[in-house]
C-alpha atoms as a PDB file:
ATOM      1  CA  UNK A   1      -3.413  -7.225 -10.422  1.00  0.00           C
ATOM      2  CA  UNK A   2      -0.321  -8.623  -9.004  1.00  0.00           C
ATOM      3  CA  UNK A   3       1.850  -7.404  -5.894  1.00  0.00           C
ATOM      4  CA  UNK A   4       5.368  -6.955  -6.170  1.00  0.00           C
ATOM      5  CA  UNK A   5       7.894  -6.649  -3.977  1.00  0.00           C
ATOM      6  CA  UNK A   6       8.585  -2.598  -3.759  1.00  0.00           C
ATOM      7  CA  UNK A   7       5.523  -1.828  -5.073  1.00  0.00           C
ATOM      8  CA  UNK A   8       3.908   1.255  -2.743  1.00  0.00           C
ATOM      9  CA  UNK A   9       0.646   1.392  -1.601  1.00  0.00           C
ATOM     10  CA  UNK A  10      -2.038   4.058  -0.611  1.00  0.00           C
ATOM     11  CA  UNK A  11      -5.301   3.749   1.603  1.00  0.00           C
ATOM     12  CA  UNK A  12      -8.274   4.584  -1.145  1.00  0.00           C
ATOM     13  CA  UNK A  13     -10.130   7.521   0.178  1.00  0.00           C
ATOM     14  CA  UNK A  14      -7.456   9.028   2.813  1.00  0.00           C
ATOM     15  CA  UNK A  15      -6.871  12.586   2.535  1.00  0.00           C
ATOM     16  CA  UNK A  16      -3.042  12.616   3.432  1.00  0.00           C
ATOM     17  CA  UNK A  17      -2.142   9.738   2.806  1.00  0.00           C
ATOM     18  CA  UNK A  18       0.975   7.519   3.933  1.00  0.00           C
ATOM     19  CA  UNK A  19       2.697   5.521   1.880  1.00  0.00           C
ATOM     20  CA  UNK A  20       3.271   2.055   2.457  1.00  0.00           C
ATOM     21  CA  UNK A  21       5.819  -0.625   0.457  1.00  0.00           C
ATOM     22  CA  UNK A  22       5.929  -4.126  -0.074  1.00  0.00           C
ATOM     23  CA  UNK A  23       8.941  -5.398   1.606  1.00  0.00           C
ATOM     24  CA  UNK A  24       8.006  -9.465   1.064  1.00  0.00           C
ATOM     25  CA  UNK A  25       5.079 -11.458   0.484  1.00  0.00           C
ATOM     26  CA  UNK A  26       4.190 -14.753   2.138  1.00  0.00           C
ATOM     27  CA  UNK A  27       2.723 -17.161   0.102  1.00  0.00           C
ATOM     28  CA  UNK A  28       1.805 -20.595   2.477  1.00  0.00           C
ATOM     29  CA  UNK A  29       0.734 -23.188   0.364  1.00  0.00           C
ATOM     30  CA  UNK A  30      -2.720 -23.602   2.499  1.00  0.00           C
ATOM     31  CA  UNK A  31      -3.458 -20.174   3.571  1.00  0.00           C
ATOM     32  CA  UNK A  32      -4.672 -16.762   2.098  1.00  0.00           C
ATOM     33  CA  UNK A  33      -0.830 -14.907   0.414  1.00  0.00           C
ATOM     34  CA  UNK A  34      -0.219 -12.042   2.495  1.00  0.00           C
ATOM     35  CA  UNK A  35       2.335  -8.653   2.069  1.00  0.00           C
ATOM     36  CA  UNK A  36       4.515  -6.999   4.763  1.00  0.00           C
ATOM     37  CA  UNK A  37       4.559  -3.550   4.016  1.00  0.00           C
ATOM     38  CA  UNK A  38       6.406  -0.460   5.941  1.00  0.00           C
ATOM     39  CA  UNK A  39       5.397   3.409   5.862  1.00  0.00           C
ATOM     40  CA  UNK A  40       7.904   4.906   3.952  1.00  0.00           C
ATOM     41  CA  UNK A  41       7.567   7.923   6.124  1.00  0.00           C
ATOM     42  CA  UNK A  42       8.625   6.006   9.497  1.00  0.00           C
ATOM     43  CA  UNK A  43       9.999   2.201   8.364  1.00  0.00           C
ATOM     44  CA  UNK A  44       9.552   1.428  11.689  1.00  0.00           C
ATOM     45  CA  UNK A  45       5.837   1.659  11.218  1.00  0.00           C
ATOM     46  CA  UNK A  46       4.937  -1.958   9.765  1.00  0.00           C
ATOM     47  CA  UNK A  47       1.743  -3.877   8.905  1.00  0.00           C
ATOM     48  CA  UNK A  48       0.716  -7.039   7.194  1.00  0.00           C
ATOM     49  CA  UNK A  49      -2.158  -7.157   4.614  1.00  0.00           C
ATOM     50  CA  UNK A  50      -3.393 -10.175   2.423  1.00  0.00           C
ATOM     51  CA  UNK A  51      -2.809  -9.929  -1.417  1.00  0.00           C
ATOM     52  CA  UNK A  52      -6.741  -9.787  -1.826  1.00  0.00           C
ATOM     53  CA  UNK A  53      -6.794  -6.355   0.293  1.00  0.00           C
ATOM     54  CA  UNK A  54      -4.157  -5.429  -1.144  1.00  0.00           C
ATOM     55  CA  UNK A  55      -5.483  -5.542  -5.290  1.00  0.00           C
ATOM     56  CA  UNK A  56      -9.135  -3.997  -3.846  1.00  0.00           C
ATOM     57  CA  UNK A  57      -8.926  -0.841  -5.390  1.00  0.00           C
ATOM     58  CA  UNK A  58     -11.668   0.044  -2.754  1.00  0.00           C
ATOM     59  CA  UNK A  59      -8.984  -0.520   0.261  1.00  0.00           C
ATOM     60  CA  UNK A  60      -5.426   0.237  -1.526  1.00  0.00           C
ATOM     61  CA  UNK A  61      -4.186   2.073  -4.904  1.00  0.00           C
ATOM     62  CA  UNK A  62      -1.354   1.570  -5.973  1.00  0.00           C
ATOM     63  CA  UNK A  63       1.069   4.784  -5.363  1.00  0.00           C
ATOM     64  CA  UNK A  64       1.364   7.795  -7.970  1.00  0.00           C
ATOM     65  CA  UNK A  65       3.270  10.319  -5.948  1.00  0.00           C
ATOM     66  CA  UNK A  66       2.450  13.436  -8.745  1.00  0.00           C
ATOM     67  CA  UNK A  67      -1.432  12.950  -7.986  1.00  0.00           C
ATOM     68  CA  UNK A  68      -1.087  12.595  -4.396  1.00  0.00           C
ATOM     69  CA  UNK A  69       0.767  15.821  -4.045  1.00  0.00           C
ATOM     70  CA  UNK A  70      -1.890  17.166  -6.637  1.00  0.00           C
ATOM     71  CA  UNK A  71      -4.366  16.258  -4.427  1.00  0.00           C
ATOM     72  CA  UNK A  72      -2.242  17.160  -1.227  1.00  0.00           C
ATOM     73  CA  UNK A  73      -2.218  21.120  -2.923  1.00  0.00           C
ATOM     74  CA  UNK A  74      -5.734  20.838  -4.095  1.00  0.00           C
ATOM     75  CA  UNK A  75      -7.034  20.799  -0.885  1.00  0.00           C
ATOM     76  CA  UNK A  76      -4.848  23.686   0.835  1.00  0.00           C
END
């Protein structure tokens, strides 16, 4: 899968999860291609992941904002 830029993100697993976007992606032509990303909650709230963390479906989905608030009133 690729990574776009404004694509959102979700940890896998988390039970409230935040949701993070891709603001820009750093591709250095010797090193591993890595995404900045900001919680869309608090965009002061910043991180930096590589590309390869980022397409692990074990680590990261990609965001779907009708399950997660599914899944948000699921568990109330």
């Amino acid at each position: 899968m690729s990574v776009a830029v404004g694509q959102c993100f979700v940890k896998a697993g988390a039970s409230y999860p935040d949701v993070w976007q891709v603001v820009s992606i750093d591709r250095p032509p010797v090193s591993i291609a890595h995404a900045r990303l900001v919680r869309l909650s608090n965009p002061d709230d910043r991180k930096t992941l590589s590309l390869v963390a980022l397409a692990d479906r074990r680590q990261y989905v990609p965001h779907e904002g009708s399950k997660i608030l599914r899944r948000r009133l699921g568990a109330l």
